[in-house]
C-alpha atoms as a PDB file:
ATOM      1  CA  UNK A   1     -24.211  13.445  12.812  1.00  0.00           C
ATOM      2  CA  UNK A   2     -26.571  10.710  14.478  1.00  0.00           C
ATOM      3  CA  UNK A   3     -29.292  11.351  16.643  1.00  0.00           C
ATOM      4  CA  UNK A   4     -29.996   7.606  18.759  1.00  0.00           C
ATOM      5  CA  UNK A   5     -33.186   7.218  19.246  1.00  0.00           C
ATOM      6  CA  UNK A   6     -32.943   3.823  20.267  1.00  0.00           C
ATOM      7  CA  UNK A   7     -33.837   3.002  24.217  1.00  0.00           C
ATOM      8  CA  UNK A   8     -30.783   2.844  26.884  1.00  0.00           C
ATOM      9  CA  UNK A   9     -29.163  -0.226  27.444  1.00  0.00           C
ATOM     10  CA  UNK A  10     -28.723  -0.333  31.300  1.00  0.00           C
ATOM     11  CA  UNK A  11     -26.493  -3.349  31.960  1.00  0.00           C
ATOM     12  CA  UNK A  12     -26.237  -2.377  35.767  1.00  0.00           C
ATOM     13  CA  UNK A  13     -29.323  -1.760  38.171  1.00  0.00           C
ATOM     14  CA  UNK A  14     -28.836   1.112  40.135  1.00  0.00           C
ATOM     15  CA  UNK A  15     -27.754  -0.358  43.218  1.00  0.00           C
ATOM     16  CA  UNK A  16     -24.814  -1.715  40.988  1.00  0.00           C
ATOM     17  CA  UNK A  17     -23.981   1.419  39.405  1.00  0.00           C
ATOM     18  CA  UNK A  18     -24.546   3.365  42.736  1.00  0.00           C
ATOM     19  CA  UNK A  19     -21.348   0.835  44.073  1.00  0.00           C
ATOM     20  CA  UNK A  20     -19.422   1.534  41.097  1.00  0.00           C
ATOM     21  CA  UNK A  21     -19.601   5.307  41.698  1.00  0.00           C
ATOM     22  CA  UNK A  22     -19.408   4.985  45.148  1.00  0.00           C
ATOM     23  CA  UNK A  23     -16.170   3.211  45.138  1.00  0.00           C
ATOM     24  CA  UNK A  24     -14.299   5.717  42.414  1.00  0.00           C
ATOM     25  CA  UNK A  25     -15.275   8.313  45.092  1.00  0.00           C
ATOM     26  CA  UNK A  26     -13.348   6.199  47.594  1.00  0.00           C
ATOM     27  CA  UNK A  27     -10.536   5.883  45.497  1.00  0.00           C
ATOM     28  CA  UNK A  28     -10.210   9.847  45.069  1.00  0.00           C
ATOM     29  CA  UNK A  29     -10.925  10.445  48.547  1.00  0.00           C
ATOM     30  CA  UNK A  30      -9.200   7.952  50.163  1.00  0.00           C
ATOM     31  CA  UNK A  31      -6.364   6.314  48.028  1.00  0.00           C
ATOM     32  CA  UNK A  32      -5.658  10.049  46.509  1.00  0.00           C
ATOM     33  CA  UNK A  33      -4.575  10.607  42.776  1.00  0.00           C
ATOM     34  CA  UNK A  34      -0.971  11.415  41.687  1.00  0.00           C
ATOM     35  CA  UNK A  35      -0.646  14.580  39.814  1.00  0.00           C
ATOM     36  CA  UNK A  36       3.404  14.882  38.926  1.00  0.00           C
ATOM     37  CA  UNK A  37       3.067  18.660  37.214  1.00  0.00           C
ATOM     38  CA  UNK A  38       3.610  21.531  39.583  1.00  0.00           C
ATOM     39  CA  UNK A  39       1.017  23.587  38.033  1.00  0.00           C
ATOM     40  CA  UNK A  40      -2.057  21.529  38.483  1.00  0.00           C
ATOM     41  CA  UNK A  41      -1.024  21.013  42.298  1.00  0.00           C
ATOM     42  CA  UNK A  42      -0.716  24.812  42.922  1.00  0.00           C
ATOM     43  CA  UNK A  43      -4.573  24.589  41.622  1.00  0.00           C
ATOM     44  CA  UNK A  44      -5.708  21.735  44.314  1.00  0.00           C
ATOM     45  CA  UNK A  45      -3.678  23.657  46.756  1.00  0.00           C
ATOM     46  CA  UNK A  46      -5.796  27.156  46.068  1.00  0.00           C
ATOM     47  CA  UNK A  47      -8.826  24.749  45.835  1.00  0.00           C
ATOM     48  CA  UNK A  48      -8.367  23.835  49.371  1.00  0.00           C
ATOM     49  CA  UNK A  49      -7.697  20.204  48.947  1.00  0.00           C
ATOM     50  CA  UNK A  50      -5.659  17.664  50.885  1.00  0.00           C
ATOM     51  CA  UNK A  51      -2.325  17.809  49.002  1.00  0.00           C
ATOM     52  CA  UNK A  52       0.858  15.739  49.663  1.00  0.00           C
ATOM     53  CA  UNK A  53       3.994  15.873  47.960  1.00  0.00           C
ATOM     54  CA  UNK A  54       2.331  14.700  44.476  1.00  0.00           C
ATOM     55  CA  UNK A  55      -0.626  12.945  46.161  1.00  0.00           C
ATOM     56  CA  UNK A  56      -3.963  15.315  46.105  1.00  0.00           C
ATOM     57  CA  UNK A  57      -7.246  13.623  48.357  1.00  0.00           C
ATOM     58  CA  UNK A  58     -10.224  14.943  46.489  1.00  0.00           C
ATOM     59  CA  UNK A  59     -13.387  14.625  48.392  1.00  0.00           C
ATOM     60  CA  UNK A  60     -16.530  13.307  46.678  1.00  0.00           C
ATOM     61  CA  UNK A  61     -18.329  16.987  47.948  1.00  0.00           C
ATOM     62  CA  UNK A  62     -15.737  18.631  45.626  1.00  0.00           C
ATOM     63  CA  UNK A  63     -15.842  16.138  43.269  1.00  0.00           C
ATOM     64  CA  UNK A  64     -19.516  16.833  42.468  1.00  0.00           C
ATOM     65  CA  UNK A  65     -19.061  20.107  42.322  1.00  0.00           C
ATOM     66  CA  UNK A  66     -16.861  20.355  39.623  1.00  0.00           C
ATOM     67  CA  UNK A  67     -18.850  17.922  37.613  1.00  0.00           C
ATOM     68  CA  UNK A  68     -21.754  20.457  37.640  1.00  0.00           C
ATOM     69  CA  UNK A  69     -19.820  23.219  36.009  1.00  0.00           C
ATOM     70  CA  UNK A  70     -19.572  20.897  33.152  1.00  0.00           C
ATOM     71  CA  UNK A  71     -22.054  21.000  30.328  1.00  0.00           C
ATOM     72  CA  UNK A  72     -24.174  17.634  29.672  1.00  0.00           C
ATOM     73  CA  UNK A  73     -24.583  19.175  25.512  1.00  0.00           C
ATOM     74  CA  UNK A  74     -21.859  21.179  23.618  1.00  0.00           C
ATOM     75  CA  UNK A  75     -21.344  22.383  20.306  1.00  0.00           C
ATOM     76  CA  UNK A  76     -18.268  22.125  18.131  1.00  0.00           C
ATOM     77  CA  UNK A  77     -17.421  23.858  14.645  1.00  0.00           C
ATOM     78  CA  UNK A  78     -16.241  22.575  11.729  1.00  0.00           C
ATOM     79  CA  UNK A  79     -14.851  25.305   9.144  1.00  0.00           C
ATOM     80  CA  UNK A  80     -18.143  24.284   6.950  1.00  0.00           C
ATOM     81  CA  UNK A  81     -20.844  25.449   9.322  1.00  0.00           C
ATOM     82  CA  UNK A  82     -23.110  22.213   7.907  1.00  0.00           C
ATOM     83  CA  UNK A  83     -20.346  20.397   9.714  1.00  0.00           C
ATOM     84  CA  UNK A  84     -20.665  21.192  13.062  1.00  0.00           C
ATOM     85  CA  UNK A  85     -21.426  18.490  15.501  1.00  0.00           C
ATOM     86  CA  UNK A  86     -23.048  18.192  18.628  1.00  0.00           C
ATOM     87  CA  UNK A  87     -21.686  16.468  21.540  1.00  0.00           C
ATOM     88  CA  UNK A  88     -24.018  14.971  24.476  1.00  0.00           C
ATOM     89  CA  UNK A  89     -27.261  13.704  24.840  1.00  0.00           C
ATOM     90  CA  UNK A  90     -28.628  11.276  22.160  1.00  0.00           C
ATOM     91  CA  UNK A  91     -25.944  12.416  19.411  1.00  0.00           C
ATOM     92  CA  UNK A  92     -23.556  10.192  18.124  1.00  0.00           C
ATOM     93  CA  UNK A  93     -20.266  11.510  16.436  1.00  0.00           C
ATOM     94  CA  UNK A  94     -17.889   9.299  14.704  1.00  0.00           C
ATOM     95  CA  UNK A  95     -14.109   9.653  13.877  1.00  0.00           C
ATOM     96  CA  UNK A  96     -11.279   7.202  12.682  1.00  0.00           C
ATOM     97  CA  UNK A  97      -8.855   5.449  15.218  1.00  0.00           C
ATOM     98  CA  UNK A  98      -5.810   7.580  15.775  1.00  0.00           C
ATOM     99  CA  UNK A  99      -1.675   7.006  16.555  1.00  0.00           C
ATOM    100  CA  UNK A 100      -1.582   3.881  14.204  1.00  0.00           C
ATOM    101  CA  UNK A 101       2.460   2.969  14.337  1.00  0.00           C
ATOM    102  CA  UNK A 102       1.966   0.702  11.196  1.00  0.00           C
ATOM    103  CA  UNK A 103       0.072   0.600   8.210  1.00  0.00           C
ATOM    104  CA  UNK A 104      -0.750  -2.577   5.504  1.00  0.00           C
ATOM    105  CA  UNK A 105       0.782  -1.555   2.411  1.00  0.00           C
ATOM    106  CA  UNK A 106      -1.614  -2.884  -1.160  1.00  0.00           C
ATOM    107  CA  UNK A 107       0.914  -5.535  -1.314  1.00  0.00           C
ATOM    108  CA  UNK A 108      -0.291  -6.794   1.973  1.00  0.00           C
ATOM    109  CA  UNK A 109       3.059  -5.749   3.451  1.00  0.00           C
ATOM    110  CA  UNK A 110       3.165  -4.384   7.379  1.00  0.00           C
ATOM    111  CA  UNK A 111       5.008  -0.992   7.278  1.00  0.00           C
ATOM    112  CA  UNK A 112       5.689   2.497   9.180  1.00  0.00           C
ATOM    113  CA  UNK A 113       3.567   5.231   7.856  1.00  0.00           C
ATOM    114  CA  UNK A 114       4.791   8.264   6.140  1.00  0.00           C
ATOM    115  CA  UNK A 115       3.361  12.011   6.017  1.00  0.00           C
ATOM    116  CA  UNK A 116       2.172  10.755   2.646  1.00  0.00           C
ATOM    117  CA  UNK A 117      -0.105   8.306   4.067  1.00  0.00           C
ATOM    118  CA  UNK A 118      -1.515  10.416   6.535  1.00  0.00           C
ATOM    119  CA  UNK A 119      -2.513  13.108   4.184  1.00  0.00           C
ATOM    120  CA  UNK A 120      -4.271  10.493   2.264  1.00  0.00           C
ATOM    121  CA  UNK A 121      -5.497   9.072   5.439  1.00  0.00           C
ATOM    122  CA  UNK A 122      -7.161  12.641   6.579  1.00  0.00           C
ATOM    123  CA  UNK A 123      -8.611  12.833   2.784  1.00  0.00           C
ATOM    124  CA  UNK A 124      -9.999   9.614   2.708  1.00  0.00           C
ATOM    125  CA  UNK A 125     -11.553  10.479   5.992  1.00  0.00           C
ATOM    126  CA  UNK A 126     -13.331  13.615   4.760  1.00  0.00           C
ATOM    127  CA  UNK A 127     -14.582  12.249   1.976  1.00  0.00           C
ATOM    128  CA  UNK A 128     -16.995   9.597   3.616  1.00  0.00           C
ATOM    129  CA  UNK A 129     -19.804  11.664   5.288  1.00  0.00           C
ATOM    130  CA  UNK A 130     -20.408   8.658   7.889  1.00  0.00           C
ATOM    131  CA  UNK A 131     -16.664  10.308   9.692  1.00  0.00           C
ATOM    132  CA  UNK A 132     -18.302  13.247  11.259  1.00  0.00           C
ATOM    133  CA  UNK A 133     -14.825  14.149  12.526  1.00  0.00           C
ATOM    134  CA  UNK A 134     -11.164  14.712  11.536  1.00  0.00           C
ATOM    135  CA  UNK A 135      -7.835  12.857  12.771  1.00  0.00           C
ATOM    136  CA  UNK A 136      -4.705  14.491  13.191  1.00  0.00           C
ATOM    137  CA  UNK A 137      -2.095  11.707  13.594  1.00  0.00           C
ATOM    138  CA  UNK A 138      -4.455   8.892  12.142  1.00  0.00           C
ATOM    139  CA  UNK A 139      -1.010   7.183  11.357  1.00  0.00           C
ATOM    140  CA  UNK A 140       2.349   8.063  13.184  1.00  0.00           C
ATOM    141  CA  UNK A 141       4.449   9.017   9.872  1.00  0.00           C
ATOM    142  CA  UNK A 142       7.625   7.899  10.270  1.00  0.00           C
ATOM    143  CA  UNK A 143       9.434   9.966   8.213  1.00  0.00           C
ATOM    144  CA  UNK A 144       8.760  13.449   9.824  1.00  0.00           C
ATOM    145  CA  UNK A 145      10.764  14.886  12.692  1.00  0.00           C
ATOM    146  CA  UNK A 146       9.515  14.010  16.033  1.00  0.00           C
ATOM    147  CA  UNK A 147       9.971  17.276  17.969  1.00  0.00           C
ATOM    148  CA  UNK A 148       8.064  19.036  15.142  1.00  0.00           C
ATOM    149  CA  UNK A 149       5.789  16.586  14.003  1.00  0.00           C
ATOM    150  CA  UNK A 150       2.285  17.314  15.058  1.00  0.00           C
ATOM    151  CA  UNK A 151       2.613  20.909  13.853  1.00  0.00           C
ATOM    152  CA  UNK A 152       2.826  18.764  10.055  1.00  0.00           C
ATOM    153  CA  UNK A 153      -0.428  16.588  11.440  1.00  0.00           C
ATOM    154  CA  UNK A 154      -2.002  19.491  12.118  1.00  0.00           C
ATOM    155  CA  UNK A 155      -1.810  21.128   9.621  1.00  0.00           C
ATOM    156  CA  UNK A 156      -2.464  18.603   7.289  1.00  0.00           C
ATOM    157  CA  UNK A 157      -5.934  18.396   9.096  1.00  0.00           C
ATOM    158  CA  UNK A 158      -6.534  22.212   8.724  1.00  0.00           C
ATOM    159  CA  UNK A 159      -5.688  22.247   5.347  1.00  0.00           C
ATOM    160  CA  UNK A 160      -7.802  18.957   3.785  1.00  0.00           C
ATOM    161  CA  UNK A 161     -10.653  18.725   5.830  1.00  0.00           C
ATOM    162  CA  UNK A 162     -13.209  20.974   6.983  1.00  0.00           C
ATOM    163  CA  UNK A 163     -14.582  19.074   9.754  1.00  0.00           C
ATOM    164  CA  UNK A 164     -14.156  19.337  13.785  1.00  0.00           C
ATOM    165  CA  UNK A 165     -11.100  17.393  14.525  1.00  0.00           C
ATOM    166  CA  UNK A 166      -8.846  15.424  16.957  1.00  0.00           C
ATOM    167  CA  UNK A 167      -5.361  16.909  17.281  1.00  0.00           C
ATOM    168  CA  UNK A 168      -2.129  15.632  18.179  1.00  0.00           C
ATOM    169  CA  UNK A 169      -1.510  17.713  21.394  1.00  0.00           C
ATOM    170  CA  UNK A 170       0.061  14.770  24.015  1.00  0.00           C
ATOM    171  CA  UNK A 171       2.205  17.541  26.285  1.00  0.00           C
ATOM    172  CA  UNK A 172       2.103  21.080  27.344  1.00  0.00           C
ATOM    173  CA  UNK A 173       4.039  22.045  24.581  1.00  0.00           C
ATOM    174  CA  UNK A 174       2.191  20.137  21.774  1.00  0.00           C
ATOM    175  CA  UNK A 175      -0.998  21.047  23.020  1.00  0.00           C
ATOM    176  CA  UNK A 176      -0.473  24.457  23.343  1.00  0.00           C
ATOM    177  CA  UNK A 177       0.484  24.930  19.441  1.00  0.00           C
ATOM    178  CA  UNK A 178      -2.540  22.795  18.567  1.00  0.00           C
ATOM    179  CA  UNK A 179      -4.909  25.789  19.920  1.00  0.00           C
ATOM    180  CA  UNK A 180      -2.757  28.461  18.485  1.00  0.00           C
ATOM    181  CA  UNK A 181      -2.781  26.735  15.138  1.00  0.00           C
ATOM    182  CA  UNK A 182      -6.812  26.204  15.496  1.00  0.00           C
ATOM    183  CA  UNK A 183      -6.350  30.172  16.446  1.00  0.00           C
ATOM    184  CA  UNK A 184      -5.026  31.060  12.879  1.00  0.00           C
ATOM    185  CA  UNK A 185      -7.673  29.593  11.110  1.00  0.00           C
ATOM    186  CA  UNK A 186     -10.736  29.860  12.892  1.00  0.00           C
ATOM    187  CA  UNK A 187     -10.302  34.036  13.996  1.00  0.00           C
ATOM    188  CA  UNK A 188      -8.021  34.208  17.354  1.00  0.00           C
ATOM    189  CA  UNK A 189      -8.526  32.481  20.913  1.00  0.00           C
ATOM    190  CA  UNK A 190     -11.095  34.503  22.048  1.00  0.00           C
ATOM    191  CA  UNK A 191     -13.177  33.355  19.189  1.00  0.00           C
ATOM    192  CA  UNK A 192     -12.154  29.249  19.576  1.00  0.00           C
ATOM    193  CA  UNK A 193     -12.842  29.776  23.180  1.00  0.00           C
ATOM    194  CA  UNK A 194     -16.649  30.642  22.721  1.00  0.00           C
ATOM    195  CA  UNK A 195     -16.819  27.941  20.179  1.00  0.00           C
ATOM    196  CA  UNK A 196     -14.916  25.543  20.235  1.00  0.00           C
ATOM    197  CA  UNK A 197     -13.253  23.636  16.905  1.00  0.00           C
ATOM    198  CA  UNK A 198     -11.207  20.791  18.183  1.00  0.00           C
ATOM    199  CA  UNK A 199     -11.351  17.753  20.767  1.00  0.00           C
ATOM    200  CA  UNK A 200      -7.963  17.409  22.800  1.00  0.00           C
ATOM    201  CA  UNK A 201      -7.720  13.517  23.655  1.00  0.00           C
ATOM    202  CA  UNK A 202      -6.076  13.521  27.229  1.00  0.00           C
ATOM    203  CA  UNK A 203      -4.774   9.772  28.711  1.00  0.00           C
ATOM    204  CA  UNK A 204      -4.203   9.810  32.243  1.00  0.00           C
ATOM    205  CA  UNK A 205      -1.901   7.333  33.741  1.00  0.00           C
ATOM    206  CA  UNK A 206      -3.000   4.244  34.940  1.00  0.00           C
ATOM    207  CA  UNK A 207      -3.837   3.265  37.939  1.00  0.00           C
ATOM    208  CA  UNK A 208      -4.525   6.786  39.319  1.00  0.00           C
ATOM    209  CA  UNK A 209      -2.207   9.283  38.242  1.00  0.00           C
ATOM    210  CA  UNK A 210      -1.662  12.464  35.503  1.00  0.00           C
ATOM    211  CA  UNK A 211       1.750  13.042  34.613  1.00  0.00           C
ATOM    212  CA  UNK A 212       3.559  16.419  33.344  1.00  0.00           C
ATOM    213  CA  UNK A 213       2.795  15.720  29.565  1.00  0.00           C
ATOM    214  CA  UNK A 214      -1.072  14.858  30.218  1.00  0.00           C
ATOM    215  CA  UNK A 215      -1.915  17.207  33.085  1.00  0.00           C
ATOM    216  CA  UNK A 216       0.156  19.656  30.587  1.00  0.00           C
ATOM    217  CA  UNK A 217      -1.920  19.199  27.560  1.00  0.00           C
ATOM    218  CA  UNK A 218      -5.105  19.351  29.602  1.00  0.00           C
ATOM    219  CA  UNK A 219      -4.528  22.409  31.100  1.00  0.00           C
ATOM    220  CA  UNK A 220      -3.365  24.126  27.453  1.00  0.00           C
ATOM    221  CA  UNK A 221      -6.373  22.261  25.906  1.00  0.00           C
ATOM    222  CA  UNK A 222      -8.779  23.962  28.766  1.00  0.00           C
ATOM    223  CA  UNK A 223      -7.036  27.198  28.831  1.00  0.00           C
ATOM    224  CA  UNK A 224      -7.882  27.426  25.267  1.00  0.00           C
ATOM    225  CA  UNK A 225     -11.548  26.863  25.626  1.00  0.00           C
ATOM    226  CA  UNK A 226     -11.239  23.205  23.979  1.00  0.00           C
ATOM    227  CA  UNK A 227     -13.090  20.028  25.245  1.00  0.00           C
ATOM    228  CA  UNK A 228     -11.262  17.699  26.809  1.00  0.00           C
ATOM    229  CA  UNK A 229     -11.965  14.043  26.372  1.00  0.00           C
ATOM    230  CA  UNK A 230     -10.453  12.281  29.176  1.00  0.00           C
ATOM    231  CA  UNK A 231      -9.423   8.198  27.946  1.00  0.00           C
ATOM    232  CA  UNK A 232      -7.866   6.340  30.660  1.00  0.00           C
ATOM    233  CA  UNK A 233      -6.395   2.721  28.979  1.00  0.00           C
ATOM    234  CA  UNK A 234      -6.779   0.180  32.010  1.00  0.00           C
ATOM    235  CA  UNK A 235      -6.066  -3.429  31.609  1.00  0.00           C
ATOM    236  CA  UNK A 236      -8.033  -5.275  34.440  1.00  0.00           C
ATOM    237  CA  UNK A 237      -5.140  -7.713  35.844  1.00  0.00           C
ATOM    238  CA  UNK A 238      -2.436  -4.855  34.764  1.00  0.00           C
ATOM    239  CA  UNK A 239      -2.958  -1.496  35.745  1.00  0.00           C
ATOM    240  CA  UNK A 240      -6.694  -1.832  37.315  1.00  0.00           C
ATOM    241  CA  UNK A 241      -8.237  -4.665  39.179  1.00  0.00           C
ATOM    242  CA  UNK A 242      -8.339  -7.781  37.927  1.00  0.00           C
ATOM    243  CA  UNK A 243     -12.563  -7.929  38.446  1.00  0.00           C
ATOM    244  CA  UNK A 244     -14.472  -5.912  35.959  1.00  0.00           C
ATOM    245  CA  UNK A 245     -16.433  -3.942  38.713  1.00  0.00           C
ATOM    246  CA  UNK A 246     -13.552  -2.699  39.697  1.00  0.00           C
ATOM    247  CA  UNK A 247     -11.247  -1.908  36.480  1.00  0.00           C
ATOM    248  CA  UNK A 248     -14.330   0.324  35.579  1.00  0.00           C
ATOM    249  CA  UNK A 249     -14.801   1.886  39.320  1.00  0.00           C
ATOM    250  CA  UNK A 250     -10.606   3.102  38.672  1.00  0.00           C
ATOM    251  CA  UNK A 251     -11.699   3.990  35.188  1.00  0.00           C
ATOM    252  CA  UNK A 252     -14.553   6.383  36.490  1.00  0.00           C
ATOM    253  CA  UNK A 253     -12.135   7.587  39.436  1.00  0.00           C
ATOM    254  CA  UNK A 254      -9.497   8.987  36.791  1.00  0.00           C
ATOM    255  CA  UNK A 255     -11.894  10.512  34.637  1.00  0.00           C
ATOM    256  CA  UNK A 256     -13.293  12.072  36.972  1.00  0.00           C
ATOM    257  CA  UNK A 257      -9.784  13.319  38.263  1.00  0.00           C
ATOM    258  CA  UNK A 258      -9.381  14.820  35.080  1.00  0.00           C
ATOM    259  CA  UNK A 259     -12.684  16.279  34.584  1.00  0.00           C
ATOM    260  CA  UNK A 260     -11.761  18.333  37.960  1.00  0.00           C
ATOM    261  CA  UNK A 261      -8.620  19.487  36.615  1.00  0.00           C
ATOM    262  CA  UNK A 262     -10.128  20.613  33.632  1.00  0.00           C
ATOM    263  CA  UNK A 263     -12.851  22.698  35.620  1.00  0.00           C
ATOM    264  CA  UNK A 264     -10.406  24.612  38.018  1.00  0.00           C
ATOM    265  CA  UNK A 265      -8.444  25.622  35.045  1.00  0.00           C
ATOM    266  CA  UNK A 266     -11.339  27.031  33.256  1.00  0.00           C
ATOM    267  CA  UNK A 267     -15.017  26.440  34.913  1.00  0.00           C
ATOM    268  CA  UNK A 268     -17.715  25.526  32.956  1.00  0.00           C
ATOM    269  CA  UNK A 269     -15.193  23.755  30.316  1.00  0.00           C
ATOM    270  CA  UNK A 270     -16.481  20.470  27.942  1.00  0.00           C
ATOM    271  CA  UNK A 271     -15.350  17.240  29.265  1.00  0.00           C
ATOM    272  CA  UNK A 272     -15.977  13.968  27.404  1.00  0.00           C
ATOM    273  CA  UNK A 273     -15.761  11.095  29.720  1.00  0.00           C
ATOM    274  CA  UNK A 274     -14.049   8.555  27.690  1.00  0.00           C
ATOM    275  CA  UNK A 275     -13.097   4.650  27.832  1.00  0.00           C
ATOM    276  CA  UNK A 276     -11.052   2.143  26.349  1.00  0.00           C
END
């Protein structure tokens, strides 16, 4: 793990970031964000919030609040205690890209992965000490069967690498067996909960909106005491404004969504805010 001791870069006085934040706020208070999973609208609902149909108005007061329970600096275990990272502040953590659908064969030849690769693909990745964290699902292998899958990623991360890791988790379901395989190894929920082991990478849907598989996964990933990294993908012109301001205003606004999701499931949960 890196400590950067390097100065900030601001790129944006504060005025400019001050407009930045102050629009995502309008966008969650105003425009509303879409959450299409039953669960996490009972949660707004008991929260008090403005909820329509799928639509939930979340006031910047609220929002504020629930970005307080969050902790700036958190700690997360790797089965070799001299692995365990830190998260926040000046630390810098590395890990390998993730959900490759293709890989570049020796013979220079483009073609789907197999569980093969990705064991040697988690291997290689534990073997150079500049990784300071695990994949699971580096490369989609082709060959396995969908609905079962991640349980063969993640285990293939559990068994060959004794770093913190990334799991597959991308619905309710999936996420859920990533903490209850994390359980097995690492000495029961309780004990994940308290200190955590894995990162559960959570995409909401841009522009503005969490459906059933992400809102699912979040809530399992929270539930089990996991940080959440939340990773909206906008394209300004596509699914966020065309102007850059404003792609990253919509980018704040849904991680921020996410982050309050994450805190009414379980308050005082990790959140990563995350970007692409």
């Amino acid at each position: 793990m890196w400590t950067n001791r390097l100065p900030h870069l601001d790129i944006l006085s504060e005025e400019q970031a001050e407009a930045v934040h102050s629009t995502a706020m309008n966008l969650l208070e105003e425009i509303g964000f879409r959450f299409s999973y039953e669960p996490a609208l009972q949660l707004f609902r008991d929260a008090g919030l403005n909820v329509d149909g799928d639509l939930v108005r979340l006031d910047r007061g609220f929002v504020m609040e629930q970005i307080a329970k969050a902790p700036s600096v958190f700690e997360v275990r790797g089965r070799n205690p001299q692995r365990n990272i830190t998260v926040g502040g000046d630390h810098t953590c590395l890990a390998p890209t993730g959900g490759a659908p293709f890989i570049l064969d020796e013979g220079g030849v483009r073609r789907y992965p197999t569980a093969a690769d990705h064991v040697m693909f988690v291997r290689f990745t534990h073997a150079v000490d500049q990784f300071h964290l695990n994949e699971s699902c580096i490369v989609e292998p082709d060959d396995l069967p969908v609905a079962s899958r991640h349980l063969d990623m993640d285990y293939d991360v559990l068994r060959w690498t004794d770093k913190p890791y990334f799991p597959v988790g991308a619905s309710e379901g999936s996420a859920r067996d990533s903490v209850d395989l994390a359980a097995i190894v690492f000495g029961g929920r309780e004990g994940i909960a308290k200190k955590p082991v894995l990162l559960g990478i959570v995409n909401p849907i841009s522009p503005l909106q969490f459906d059933e598989r992400m809102a699912g996964s979040l809530m399992e990933y929270a539930k089990g005491g996991q940080p959440v990294v939340l990773m909206p993908f906008v394209f300004a012109g596509g699914t966020a404004p065309l102007g850059l301001a404003g792609a990253v205003a919509q980018m704040a606004a849904e991680v921020l969504a996410g982050v309050c999701l994450v805190q009414l499931t379980r308050p005082g949960n990790p959140c990563v805010m995350g970007s692409s």
